[in-house]
Protein backbone atom coordinates (compact mmCIF):
# COMPACT_ATOMS: atom_id res chain seq x y z
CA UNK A 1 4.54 19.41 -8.12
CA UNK A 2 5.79 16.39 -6.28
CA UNK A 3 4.50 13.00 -7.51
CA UNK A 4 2.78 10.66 -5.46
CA UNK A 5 2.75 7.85 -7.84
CA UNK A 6 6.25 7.88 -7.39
CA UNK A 7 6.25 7.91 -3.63
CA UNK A 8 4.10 4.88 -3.84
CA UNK A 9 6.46 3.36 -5.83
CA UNK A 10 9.29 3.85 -3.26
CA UNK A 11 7.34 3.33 -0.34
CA UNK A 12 6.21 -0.43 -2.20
CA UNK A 13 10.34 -1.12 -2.89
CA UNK A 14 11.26 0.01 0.99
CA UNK A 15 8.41 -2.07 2.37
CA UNK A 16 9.34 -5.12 0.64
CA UNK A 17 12.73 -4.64 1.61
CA UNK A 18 11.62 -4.18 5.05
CA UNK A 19 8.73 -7.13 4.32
CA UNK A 20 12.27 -9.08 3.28
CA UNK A 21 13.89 -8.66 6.34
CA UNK A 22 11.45 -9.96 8.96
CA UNK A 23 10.13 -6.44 9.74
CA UNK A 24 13.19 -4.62 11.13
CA UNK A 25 12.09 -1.67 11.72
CA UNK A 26 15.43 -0.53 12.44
CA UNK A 27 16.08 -0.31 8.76
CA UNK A 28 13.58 1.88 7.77
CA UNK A 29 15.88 5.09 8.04
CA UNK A 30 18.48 3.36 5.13
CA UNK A 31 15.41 2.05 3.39
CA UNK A 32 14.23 5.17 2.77
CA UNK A 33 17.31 7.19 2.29
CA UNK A 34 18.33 4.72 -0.47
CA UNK A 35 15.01 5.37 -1.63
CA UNK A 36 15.49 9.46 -1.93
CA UNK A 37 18.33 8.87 -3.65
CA UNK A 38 17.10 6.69 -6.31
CA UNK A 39 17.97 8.96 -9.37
CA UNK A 40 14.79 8.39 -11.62
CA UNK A 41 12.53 9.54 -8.69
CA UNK A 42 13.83 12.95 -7.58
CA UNK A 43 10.21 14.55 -8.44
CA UNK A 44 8.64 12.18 -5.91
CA UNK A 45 6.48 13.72 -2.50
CA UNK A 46 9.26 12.72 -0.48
CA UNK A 47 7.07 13.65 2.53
CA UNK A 48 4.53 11.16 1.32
CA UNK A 49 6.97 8.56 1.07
CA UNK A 50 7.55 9.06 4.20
CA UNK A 51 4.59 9.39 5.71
CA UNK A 52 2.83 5.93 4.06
CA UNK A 53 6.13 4.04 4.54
CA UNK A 54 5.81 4.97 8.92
CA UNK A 55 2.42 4.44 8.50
CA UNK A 56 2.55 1.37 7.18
CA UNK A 57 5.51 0.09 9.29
CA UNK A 58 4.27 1.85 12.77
CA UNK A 59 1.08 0.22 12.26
CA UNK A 60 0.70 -3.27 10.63
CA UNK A 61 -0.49 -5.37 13.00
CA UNK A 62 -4.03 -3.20 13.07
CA UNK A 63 -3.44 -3.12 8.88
CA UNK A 64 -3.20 -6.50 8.67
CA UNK A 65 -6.42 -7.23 11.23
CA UNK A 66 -8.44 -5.08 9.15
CA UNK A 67 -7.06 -6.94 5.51
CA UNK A 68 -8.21 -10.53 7.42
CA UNK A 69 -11.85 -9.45 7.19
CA UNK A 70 -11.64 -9.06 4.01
CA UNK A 71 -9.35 -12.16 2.74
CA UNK A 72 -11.37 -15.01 3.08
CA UNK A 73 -10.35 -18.71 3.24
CA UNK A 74 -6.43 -17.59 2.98
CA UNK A 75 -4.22 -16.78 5.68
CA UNK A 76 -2.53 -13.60 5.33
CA UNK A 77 1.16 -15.35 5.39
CA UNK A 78 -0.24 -17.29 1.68
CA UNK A 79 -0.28 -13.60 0.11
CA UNK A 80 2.74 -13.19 -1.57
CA UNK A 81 4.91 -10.31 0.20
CA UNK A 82 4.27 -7.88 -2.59
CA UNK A 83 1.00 -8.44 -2.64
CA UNK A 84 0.27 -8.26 0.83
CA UNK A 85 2.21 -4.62 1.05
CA UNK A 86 0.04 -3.13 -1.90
CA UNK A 87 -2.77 -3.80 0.37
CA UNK A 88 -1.32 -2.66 3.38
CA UNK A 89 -0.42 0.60 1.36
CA UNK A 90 -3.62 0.95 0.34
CA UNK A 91 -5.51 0.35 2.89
CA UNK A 92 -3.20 2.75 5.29
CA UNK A 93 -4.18 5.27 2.17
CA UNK A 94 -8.34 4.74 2.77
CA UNK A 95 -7.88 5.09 6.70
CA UNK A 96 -5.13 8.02 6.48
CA UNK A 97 -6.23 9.94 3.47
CA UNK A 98 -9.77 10.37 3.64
CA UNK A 99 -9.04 13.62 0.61
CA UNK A 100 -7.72 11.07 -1.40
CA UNK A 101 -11.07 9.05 -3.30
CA UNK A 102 -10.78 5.30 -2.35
CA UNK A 103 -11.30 5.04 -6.56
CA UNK A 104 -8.20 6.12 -7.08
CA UNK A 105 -6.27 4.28 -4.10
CA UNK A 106 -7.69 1.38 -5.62
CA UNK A 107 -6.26 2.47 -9.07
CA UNK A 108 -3.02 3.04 -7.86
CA UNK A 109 -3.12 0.13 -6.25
CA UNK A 110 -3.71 -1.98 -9.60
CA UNK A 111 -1.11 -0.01 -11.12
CA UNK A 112 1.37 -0.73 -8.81
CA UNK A 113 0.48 -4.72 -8.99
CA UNK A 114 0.59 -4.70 -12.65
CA UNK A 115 3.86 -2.92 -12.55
CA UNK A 116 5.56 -5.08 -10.08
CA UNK A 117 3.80 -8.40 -10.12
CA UNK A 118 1.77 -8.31 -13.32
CA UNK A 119 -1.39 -9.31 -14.14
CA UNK A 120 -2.12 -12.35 -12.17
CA UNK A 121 -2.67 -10.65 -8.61
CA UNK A 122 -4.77 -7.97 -9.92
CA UNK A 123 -8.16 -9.46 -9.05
CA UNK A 124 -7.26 -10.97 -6.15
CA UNK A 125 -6.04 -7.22 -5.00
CA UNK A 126 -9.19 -6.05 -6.70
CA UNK A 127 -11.68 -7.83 -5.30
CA UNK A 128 -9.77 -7.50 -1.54
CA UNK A 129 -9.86 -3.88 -1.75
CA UNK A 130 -13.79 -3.36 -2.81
CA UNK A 131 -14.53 -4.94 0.12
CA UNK A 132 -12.18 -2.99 2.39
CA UNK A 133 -13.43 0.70 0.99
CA UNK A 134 -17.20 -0.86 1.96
CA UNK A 135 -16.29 -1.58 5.01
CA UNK A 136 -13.92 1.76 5.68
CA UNK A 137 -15.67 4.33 3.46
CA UNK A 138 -18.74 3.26 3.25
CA UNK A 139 -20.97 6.50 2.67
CA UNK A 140 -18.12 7.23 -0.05
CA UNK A 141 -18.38 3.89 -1.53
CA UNK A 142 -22.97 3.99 -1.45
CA UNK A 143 -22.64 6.93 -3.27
CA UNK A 144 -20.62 5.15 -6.46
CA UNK A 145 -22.53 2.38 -6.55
């Protein structure tokens, strides 16, 4: 079965390559076929890389007009670039994925912080992406509270 953990991995690494290089989108192609290739990873949905990575890319401006609502008192260029592209990720997962529970978006999310930033970020990311599943699944998000 392929692994979408590991897709999210990949598509966090191409994005902040991407992030990294003022948004080219012309790299995206490279980014990503580096990112098949990466050795550890050949069990990842490669179609779900894919698909988050375009999704994100294709669509950020909207992404990052829905994230302001939520990120109060900061401007959106203070979030560090890793940061801000676990919450794009995510958030392109709650609008995109509507099989996949925002619970575990939100977990993925954490893990993917912790794994690449650490601990520090993690409530900040938290707290950022509560609000967001209110606000974008909110009959799934009344129902767990």
């Amino acid at each position: 079965m392929a692994n979408r953990h590991m897709a999210r991995e990949s598509a966090l690494e191409t994005l902040y390559a991407w992030g990294s290089a003022d948004q080219d989108g012309g790299m995206i192609a490279d980014l990503l076929a580096s990112r098949l290739q990466h050795e550890d990873r050949d069990e990842q949905d490669e179609n779900y890389l894919r698909e988050a990575v375009y999704g994100v890319t294709d669509h950020v401006e909207e992404l990052d007009s829905v994230i302001k609502t939520a990120v109060k008192g900061r401007s959106l260029r203070s979030v560090a670039q890793l940061e801000i592209n676990v919450i794009r990720l995510a958030v392109w997962e709650m609008q995109n994925r509507l099989e996949i529970p925002y619970r575990v978006i939100i977990n993925e999310a954490l893990e993917l912080t912790r794994d690449y930033a650490g601990e520090a970020p993690r409530g900040f990311i938290n707290g950022v992406l509560d609000n967001l599943a209110k606000q974008l699944r909110p009959s799934e998000t009344a129902v767990n509270r």
